[in-house]
N, C-alpha and C. Protein backbone atom coordinates (compact mmCIF):
# COMPACT_ATOMS: atom_id res chain seq x y z
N UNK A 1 25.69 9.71 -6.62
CA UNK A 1 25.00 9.21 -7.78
C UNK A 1 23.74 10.03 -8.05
N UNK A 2 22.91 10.39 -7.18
CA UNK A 2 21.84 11.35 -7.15
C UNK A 2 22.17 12.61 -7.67
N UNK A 3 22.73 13.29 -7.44
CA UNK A 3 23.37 14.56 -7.59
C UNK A 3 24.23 14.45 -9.56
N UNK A 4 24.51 13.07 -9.79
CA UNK A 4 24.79 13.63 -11.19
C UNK A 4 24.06 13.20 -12.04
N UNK A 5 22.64 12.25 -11.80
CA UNK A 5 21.35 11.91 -12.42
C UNK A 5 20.19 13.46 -12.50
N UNK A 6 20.45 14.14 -10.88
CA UNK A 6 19.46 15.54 -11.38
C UNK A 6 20.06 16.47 -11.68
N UNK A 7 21.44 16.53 -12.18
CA UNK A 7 21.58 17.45 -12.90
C UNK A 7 21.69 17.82 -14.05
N UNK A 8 21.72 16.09 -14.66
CA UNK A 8 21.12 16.51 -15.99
C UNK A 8 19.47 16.08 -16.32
N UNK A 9 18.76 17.21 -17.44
CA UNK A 9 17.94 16.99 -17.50
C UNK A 9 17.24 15.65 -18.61
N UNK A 10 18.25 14.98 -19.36
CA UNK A 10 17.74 13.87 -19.90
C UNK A 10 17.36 12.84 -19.06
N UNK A 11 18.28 12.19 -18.12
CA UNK A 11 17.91 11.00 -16.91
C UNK A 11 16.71 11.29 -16.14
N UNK A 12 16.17 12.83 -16.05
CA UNK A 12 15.25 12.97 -14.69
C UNK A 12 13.92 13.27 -15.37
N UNK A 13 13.77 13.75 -16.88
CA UNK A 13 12.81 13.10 -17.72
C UNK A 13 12.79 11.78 -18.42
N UNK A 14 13.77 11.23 -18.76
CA UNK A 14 13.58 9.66 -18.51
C UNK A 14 12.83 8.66 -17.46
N UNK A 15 13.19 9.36 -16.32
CA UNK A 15 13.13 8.58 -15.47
C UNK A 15 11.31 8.95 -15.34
N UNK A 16 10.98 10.38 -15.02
CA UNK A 16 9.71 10.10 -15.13
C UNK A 16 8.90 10.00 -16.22
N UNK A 17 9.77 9.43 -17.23
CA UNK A 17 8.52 8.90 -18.89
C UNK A 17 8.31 7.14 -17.95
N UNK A 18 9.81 6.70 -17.77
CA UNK A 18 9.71 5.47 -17.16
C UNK A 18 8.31 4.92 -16.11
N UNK A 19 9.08 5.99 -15.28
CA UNK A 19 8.05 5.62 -13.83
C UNK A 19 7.04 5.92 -13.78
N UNK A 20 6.52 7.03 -14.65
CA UNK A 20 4.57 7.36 -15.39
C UNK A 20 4.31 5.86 -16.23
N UNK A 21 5.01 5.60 -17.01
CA UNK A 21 4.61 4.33 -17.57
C UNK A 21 4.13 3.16 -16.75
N UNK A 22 5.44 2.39 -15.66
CA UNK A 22 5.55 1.96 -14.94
C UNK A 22 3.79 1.83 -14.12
N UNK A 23 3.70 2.94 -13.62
CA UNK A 23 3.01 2.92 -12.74
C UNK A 23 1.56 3.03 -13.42
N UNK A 24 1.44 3.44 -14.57
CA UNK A 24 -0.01 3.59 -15.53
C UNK A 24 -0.40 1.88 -15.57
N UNK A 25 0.57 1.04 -15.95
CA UNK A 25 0.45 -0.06 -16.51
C UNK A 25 -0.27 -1.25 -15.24
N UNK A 26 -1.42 -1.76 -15.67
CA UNK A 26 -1.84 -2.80 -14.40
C UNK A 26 -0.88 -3.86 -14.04
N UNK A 27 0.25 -3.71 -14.54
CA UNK A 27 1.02 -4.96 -14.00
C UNK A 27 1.87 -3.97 -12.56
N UNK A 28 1.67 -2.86 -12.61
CA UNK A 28 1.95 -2.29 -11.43
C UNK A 28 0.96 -2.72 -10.24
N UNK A 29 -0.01 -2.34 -10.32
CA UNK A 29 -1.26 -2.41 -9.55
C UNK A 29 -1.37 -3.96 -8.98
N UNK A 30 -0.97 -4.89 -10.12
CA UNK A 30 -1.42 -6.54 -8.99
C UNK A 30 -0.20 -6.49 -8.24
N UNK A 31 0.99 -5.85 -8.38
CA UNK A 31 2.40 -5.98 -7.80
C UNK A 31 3.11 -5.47 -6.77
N UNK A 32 2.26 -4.38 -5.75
CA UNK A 32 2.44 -3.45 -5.11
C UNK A 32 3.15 -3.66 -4.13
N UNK A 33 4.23 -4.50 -4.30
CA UNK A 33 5.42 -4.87 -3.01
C UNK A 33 6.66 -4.00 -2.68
N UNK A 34 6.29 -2.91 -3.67
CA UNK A 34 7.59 -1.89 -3.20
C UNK A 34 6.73 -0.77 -3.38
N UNK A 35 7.22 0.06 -2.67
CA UNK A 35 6.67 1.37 -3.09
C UNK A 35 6.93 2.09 -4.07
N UNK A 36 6.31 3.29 -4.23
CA UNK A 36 6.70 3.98 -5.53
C UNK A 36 8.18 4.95 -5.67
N UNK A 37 8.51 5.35 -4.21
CA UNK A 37 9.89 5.45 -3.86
C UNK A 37 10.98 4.68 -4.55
N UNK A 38 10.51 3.67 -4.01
CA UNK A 38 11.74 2.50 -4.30
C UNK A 38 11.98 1.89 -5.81
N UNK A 39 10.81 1.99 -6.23
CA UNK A 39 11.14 1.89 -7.81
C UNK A 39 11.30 2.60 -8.26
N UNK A 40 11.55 4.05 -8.27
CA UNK A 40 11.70 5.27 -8.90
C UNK A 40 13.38 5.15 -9.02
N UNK A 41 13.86 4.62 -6.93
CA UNK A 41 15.39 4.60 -6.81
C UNK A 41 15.93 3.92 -7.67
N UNK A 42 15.16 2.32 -7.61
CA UNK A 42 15.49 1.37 -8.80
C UNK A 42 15.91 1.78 -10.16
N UNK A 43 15.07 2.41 -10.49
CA UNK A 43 14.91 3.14 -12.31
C UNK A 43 15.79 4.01 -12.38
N UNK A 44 16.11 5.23 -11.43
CA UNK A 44 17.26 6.35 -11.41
C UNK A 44 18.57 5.69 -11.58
N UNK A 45 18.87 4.10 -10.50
CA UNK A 45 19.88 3.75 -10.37
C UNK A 45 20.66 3.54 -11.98
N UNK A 46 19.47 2.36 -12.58
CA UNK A 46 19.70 1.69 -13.83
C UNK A 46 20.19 2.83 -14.55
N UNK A 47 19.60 3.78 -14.68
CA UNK A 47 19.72 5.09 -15.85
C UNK A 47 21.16 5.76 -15.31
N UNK A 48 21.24 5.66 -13.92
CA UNK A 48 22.78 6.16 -13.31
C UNK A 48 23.94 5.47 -14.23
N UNK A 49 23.68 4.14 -14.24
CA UNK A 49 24.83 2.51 -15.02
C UNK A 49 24.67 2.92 -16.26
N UNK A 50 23.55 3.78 -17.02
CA UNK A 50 24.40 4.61 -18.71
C UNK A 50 22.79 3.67 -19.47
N UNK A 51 22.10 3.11 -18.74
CA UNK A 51 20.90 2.26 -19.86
C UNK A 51 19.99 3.88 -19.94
N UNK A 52 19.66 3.79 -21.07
CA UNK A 52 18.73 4.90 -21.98
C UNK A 52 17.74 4.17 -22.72
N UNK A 53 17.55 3.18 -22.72
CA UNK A 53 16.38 2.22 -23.66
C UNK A 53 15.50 2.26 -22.57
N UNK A 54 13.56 2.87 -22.88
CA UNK A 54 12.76 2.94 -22.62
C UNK A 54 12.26 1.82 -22.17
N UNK A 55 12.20 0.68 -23.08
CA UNK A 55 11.29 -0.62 -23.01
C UNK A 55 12.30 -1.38 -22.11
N UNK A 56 14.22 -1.38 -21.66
CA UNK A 56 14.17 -2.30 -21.13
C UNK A 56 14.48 -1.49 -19.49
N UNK A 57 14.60 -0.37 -19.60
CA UNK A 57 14.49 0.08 -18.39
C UNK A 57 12.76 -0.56 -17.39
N UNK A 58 11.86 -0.17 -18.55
CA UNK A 58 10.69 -0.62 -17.93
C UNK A 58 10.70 -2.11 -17.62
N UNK A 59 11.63 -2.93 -18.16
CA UNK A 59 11.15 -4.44 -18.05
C UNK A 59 12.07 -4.63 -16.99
N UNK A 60 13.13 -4.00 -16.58
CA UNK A 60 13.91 -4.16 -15.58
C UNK A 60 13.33 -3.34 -14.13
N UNK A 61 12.31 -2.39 -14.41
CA UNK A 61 11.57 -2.21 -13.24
C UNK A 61 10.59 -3.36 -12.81
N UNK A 62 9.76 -3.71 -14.10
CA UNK A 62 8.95 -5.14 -14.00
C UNK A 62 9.43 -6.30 -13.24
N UNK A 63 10.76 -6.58 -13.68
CA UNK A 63 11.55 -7.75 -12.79
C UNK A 63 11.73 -6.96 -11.81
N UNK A 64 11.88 -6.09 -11.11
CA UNK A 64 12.06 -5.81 -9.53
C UNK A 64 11.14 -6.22 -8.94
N UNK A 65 9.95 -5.35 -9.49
CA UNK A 65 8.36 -5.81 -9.18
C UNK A 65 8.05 -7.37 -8.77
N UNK A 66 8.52 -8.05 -9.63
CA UNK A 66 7.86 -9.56 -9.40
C UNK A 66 8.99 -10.13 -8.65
N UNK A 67 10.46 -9.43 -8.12
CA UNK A 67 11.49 -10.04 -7.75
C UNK A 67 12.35 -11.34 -7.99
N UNK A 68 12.68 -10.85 -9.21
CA UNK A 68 13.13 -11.62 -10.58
C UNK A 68 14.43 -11.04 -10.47
């Protein structure tokens, strides 16, 4: 799954518009129960399953965050 997310270059700038967002936003900061690893895996995964929407990729990192 790794291997066909970095080879293309739309998912692996997605992923870091996502996870710069993600992590800019203070709802990261009160939430710090995973690392930044693990939500990155999280976010790569989702974008692996074919989601390309910005806002719900981010809200589906959010629910990891609060473990939702």
């Amino acid at each position: 799954m790794r291997d066909a997310v970095s080879n293309d270059p739309v998912p692996v700038s997605l992923l870091r518009r996502v996870l710069d967002e993600v992590l800019a936003d203070e709802r990261f900061a009160d939430r710090r129960r995973i690392s930044t690893v693990v939500l990155a895996e999280y976010i790569q995964t989702q974008i692996a399953t074919g989601e390309r929407d910005i806002d719900r990729l981010k809200a589906a990192a959010f629910r990891r965050l609060t473990g939702a």
